[in-house]
Protein backbone atom coordinates (compact mmCIF):
# COMPACT_ATOMS: atom_id res chain seq x y z
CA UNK A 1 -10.41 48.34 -23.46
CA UNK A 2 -12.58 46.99 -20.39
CA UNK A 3 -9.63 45.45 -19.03
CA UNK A 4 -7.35 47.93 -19.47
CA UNK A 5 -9.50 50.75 -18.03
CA UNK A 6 -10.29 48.19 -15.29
CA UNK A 7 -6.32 48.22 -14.68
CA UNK A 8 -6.26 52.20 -14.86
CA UNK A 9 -9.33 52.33 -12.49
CA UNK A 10 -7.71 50.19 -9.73
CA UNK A 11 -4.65 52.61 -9.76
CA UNK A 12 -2.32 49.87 -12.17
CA UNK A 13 0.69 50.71 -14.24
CA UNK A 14 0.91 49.78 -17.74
CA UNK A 15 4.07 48.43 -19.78
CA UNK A 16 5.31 50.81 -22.83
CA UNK A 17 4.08 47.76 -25.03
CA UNK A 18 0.60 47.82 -23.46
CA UNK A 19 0.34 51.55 -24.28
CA UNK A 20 1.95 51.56 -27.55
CA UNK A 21 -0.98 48.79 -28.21
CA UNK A 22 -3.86 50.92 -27.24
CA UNK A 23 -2.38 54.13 -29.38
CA UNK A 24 -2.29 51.59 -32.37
CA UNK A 25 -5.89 50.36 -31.22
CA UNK A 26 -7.31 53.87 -31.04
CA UNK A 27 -5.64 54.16 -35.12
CA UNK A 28 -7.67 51.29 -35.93
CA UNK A 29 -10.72 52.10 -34.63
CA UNK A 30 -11.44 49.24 -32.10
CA UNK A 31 -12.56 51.88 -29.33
CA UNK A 32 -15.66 53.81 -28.97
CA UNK A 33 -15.14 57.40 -28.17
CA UNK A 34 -16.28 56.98 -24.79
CA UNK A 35 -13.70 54.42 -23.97
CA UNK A 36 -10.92 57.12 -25.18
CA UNK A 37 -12.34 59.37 -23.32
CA UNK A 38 -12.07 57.62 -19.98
CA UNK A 39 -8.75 56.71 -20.74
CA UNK A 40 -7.79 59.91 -21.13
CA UNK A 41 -9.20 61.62 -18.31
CA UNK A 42 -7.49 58.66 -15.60
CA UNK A 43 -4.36 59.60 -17.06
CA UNK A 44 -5.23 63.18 -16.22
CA UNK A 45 -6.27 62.41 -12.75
CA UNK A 46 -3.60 59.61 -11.70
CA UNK A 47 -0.71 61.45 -14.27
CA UNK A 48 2.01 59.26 -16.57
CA UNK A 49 4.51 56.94 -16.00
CA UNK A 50 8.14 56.95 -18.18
CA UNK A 51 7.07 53.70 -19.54
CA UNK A 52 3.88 54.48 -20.31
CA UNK A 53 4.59 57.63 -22.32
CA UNK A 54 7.35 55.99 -23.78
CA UNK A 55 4.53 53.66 -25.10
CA UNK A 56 3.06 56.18 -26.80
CA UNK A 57 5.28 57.86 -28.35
CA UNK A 58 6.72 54.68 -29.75
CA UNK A 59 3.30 54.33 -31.48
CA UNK A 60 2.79 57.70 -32.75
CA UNK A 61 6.69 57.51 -34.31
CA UNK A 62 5.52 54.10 -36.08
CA UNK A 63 2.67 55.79 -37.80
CA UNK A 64 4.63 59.29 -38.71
CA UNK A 65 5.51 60.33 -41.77
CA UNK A 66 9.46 59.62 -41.68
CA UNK A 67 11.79 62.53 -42.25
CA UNK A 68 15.58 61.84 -42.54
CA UNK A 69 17.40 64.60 -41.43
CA UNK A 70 19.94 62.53 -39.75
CA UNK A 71 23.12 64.04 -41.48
CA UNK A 72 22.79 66.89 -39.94
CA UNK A 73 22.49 65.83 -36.31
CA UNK A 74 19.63 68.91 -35.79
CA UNK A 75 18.42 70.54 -32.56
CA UNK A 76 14.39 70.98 -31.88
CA UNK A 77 13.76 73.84 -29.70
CA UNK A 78 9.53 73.53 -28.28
CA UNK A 79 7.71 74.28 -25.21
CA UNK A 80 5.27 71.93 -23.85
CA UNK A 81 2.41 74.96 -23.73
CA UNK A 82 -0.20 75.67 -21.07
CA UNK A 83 1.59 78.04 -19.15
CA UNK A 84 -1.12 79.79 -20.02
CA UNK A 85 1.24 83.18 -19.87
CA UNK A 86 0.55 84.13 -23.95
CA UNK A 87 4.11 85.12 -24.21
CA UNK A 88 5.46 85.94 -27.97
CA UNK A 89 6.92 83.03 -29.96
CA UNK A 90 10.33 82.74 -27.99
CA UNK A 91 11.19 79.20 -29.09
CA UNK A 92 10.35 79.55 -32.46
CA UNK A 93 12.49 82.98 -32.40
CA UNK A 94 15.36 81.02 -30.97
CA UNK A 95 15.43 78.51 -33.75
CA UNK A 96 16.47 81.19 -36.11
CA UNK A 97 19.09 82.70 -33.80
CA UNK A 98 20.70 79.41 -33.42
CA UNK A 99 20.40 78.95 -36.91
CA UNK A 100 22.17 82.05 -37.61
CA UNK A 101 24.96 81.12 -35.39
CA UNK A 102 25.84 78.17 -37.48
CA UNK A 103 23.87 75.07 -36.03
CA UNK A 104 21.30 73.18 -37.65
CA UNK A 105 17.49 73.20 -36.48
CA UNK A 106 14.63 70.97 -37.38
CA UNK A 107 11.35 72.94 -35.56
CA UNK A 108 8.51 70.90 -34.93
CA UNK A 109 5.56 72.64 -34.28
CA UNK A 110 1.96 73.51 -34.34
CA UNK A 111 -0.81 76.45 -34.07
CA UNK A 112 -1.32 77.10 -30.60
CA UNK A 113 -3.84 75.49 -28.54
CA UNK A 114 -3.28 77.72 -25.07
CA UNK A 115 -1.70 81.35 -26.58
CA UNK A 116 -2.81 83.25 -29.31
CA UNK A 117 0.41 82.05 -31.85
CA UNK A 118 1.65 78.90 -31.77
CA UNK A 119 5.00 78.39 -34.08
CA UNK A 120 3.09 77.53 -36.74
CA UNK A 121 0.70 80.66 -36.52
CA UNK A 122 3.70 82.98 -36.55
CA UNK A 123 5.32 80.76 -39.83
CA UNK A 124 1.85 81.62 -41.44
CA UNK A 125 1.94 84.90 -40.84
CA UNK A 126 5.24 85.19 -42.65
CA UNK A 127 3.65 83.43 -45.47
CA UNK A 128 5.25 80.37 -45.09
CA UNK A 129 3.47 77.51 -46.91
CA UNK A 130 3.96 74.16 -44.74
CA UNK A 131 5.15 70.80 -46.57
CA UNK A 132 6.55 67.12 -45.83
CA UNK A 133 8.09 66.78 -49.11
CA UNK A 134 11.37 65.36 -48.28
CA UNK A 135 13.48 66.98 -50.79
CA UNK A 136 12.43 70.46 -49.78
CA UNK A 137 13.18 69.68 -46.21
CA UNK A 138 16.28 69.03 -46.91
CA UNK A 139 16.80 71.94 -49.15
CA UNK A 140 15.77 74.51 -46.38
CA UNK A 141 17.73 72.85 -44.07
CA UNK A 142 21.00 72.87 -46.09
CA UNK A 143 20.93 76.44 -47.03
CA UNK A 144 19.81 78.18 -44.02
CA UNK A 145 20.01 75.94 -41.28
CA UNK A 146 16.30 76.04 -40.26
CA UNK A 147 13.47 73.52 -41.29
CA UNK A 148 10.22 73.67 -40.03
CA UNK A 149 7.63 70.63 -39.76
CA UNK A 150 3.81 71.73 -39.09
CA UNK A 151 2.88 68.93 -36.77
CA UNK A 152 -0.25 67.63 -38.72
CA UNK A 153 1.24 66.88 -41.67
CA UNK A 154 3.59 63.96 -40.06
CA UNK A 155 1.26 62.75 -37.13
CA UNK A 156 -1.84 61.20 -39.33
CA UNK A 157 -2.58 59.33 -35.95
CA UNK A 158 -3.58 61.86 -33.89
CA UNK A 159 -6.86 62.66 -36.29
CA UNK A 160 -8.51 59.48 -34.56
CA UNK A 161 -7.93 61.63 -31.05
CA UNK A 162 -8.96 65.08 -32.48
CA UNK A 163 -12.72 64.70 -31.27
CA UNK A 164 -12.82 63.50 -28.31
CA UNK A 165 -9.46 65.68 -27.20
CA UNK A 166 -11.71 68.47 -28.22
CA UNK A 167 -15.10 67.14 -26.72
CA UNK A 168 -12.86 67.36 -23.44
CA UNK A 169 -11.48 70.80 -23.74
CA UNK A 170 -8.53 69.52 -21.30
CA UNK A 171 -5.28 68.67 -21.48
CA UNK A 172 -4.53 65.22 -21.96
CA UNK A 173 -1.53 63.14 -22.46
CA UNK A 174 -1.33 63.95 -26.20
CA UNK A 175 -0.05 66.98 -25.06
CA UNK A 176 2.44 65.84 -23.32
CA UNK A 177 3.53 63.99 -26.17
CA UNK A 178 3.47 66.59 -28.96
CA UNK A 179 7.16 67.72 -27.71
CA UNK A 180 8.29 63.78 -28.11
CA UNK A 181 7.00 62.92 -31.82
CA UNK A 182 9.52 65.22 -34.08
CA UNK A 183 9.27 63.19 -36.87
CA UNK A 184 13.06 63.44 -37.94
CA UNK A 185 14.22 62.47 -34.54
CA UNK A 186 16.53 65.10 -34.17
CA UNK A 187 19.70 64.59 -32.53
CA UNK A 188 19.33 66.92 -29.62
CA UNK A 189 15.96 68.71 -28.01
CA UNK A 190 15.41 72.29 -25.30
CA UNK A 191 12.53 71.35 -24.24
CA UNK A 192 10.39 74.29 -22.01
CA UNK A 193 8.11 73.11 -18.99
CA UNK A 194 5.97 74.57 -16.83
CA UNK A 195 6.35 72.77 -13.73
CA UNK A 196 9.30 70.64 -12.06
CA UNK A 197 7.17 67.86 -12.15
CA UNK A 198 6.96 67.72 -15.94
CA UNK A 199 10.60 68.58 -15.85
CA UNK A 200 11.40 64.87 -13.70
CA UNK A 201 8.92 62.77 -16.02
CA UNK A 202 11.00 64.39 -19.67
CA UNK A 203 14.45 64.47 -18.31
CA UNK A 204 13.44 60.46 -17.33
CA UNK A 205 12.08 60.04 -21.11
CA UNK A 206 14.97 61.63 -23.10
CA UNK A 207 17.87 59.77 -21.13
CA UNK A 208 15.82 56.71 -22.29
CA UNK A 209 15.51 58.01 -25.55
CA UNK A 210 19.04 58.60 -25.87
CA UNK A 211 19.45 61.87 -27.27
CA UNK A 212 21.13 65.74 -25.92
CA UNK A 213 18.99 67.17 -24.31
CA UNK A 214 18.30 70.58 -22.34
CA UNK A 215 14.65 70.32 -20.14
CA UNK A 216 14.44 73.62 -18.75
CA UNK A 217 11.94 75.46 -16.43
CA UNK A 218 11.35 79.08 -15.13
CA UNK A 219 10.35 78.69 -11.49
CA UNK A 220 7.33 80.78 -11.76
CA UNK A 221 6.08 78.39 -14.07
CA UNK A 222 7.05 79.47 -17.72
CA UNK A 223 7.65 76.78 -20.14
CA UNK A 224 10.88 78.18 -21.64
CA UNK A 225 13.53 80.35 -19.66
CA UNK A 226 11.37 83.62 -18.89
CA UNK A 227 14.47 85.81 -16.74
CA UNK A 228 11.31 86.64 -14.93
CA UNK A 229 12.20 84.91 -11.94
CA UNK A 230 15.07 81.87 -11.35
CA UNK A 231 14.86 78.99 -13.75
CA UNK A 232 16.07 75.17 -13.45
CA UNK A 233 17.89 73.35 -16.17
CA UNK A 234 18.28 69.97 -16.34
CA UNK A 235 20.35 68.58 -18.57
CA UNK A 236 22.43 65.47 -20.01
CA UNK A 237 25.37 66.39 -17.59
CA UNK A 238 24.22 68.74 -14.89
CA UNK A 239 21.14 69.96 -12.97
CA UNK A 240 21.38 73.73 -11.66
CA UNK A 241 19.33 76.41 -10.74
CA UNK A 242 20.37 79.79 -12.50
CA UNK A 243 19.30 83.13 -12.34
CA UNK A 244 19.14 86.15 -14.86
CA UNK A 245 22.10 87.96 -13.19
CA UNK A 246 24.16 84.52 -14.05
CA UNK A 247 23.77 84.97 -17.37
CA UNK A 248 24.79 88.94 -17.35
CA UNK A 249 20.71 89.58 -17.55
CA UNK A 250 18.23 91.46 -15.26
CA UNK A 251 15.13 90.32 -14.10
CA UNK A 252 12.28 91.36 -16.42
CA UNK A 253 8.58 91.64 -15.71
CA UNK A 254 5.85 89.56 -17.01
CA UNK A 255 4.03 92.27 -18.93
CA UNK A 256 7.42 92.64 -20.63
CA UNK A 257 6.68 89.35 -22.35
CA UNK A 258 3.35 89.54 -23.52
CA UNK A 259 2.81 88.62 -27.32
CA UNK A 260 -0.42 90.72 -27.56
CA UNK A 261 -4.20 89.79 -28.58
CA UNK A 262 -3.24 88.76 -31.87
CA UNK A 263 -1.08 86.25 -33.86
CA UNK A 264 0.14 89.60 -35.21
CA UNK A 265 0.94 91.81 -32.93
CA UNK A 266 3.36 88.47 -31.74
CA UNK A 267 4.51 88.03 -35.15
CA UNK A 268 5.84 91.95 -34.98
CA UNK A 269 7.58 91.37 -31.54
CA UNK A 270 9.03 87.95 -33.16
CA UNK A 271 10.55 90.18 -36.51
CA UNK A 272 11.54 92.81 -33.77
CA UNK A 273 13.91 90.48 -31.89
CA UNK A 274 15.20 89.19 -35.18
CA UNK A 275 16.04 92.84 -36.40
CA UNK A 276 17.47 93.62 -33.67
CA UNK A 277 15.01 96.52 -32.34
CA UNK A 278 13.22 94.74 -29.70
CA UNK A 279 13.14 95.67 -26.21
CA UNK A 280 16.10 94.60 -24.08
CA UNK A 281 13.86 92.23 -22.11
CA UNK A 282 12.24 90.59 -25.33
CA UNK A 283 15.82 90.32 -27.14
CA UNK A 284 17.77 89.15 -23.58
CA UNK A 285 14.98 86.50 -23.17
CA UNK A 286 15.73 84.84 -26.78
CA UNK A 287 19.25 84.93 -26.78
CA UNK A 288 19.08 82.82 -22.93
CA UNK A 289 17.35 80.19 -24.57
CA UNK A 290 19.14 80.20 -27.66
CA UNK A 291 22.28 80.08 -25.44
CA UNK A 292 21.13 77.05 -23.50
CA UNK A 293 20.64 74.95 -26.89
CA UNK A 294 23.91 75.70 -28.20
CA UNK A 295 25.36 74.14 -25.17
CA UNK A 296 22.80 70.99 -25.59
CA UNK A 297 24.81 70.76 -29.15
CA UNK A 298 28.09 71.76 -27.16
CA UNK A 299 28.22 71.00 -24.25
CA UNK A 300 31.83 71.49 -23.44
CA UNK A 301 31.24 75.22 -24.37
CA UNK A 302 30.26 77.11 -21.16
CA UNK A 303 26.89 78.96 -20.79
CA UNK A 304 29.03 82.67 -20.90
CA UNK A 305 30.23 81.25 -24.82
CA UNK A 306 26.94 80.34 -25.81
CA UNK A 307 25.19 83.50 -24.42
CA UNK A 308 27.98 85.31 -26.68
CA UNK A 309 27.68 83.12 -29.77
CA UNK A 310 23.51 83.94 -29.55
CA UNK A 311 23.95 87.81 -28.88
CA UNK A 312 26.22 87.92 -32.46
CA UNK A 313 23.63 86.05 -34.49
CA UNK A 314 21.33 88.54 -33.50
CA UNK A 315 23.40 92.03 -33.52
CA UNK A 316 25.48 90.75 -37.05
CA UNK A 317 22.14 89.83 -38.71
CA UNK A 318 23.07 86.47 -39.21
CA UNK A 319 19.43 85.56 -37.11
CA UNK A 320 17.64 87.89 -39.68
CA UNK A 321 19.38 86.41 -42.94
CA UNK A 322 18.84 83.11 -42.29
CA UNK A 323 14.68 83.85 -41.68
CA UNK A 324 15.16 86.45 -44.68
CA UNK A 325 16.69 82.87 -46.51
CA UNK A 326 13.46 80.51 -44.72
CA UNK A 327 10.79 82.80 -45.98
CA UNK A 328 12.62 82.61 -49.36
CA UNK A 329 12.79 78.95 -49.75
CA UNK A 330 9.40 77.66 -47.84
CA UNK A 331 6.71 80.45 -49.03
């Protein structure tokens, strides 16, 4: 670790291998906590390479717990977090609107580090009981489309982090990463950042990767598509800047968003959207980014189809039976 933080110090670049190396390392105990520590923080000063995230993640995917979910070619829908904006679960919401228009999802998730409900606050509150057991991932996944993986059951890696990542009380690169490590590998990903910059380094990633993918970014610096201001999208074919009014929305205001002081009070403007009784800011701000991963899984399908195909999930009840059909099979 001396040399490598000697490298990081003097402003170096590592190779994926190098990094992939030290994550394995860090698994295996061979660095004090210290020496983590001031790894991690140079990263935060000096940011991330491609390579060097790819490095990473390539590690943290060797040590998962595997899920095959590959006959179903399955979307992930996740925001980085730390947009510090404590909106409602709008990803998470999205997954089951997508869902109920006929496309399969495989959520990865966790509670929420920055907001007051993560995804996996908001499946607790619905009583869901979290698993890796392969045969009921597959079950929940064949009959209603959804499957949801709580993050620390896959990644048994990132326990060797938790300390020191919490003796910080900053964002490091781990967080960066959580978006990369779904451990099914899903065939496509709409991924939410908060900045452009973030937006350059993932778009960079997933072509590597090879998968679909959707990064998009609200330009007042939501992680997910807000309609509170104009919003980039960068994706496997294009790059665009839209606004609300493109998609047949109006602008809505922040406040508008808010998921509340509790995972509860989020968790009754999630089952609002998904009944259909939500405000017309809440349910328009959904159905957008529901409508921009059904065009990651279909592309050729413009953005006017997709917003259509989201809206019916949502106003038939197909959204609300397939969570109605979740809850059933994973509580």
């Amino acid at each position: 670790m001396k040399e490598i933080l000697t490298r990081l110090f003097n402003h170096e670049h590592l190779t994926s291998g190098q990094t992939k190396d030290i994550l394995l390392n860090i698994t295996k105990e061979k660095y004090t906590e210290a020496q983590i520590a001031a790894m991690l923080t140079v990263f935060q000063m000096r940011g991330i390479t491609v390579e060097e995230l790819i490095g990473f993640r390539q590690a943290l995917m060797s040590t998962r717990v595997p899920v095959d979910l590959d006959a179903y070619h399955p979307i992930d829908i996740v925001g980085t977090g730390g947009d510090g904006k404590n909106t409602f679960n709008i990803s998470t919401c999205a997954c089951f609107v997508v869902a109920g228009a006929g496309y399969k999802v495989a959520k990865h998730g966790n509670y929420g580090a920055t907001s007051v409900s993560g995804a996996s606050n908001v499946m607790e509150q619905h009583g869901v009981k979290f698993t890796n057991d392969q045969d009921s991932l597959v079950r929940s996944i064949e009959q209603c489309n959804m499957v949801y993986m709580h993050a620390q059951l896959f990644n048994p890696a990132m326990k060797y982090v938790g300390p020191v990542r919490k003796s910080l009380q900053l964002r490091t690169i781990f967080n960066l990463l959580g978006p990369l490590v779904n451990p099914c590998c899903p065939a496509y990903q709409l991924l939410g950042v908060a900045d452009l910059s973030q937006m350059r380094l993932y778009t960079n990633v997933f072509q590597k990767m090879g998968v679909g993918f959707s990064v998009v970014s609200s330009l007042d610096c939501y992680d997910e598509i807000s309609l509170t201001s104009e919003f980039k999208v960068s994706t496997t074919n294009y790059e665009c800047i839209f606004r609300p009014e493109d998609l047949g929305f109006t602008q809505v205001e922040q406040l508008e968003l808010f998921g509340g002081k509790t995972p509860q009070s989020a968790a009754r403007i999630f089952d609002d959207v998904l009944q259909n009784v939500a405000t017309k800011a809440q349910k328009q701000c959904v159905v957008a980014n529901a409508a921009f991963a059904i065009q990651t899984i279909e592309p050729s399908k413009s953005i006017e189809q997709c917003v259509g195909e989201a809206t019916e999930s949502v106003e038939s009840g197909n959204a609300l039976r397939c969570f109605k059909k979740f809850i059933e099979l994973n509580s």
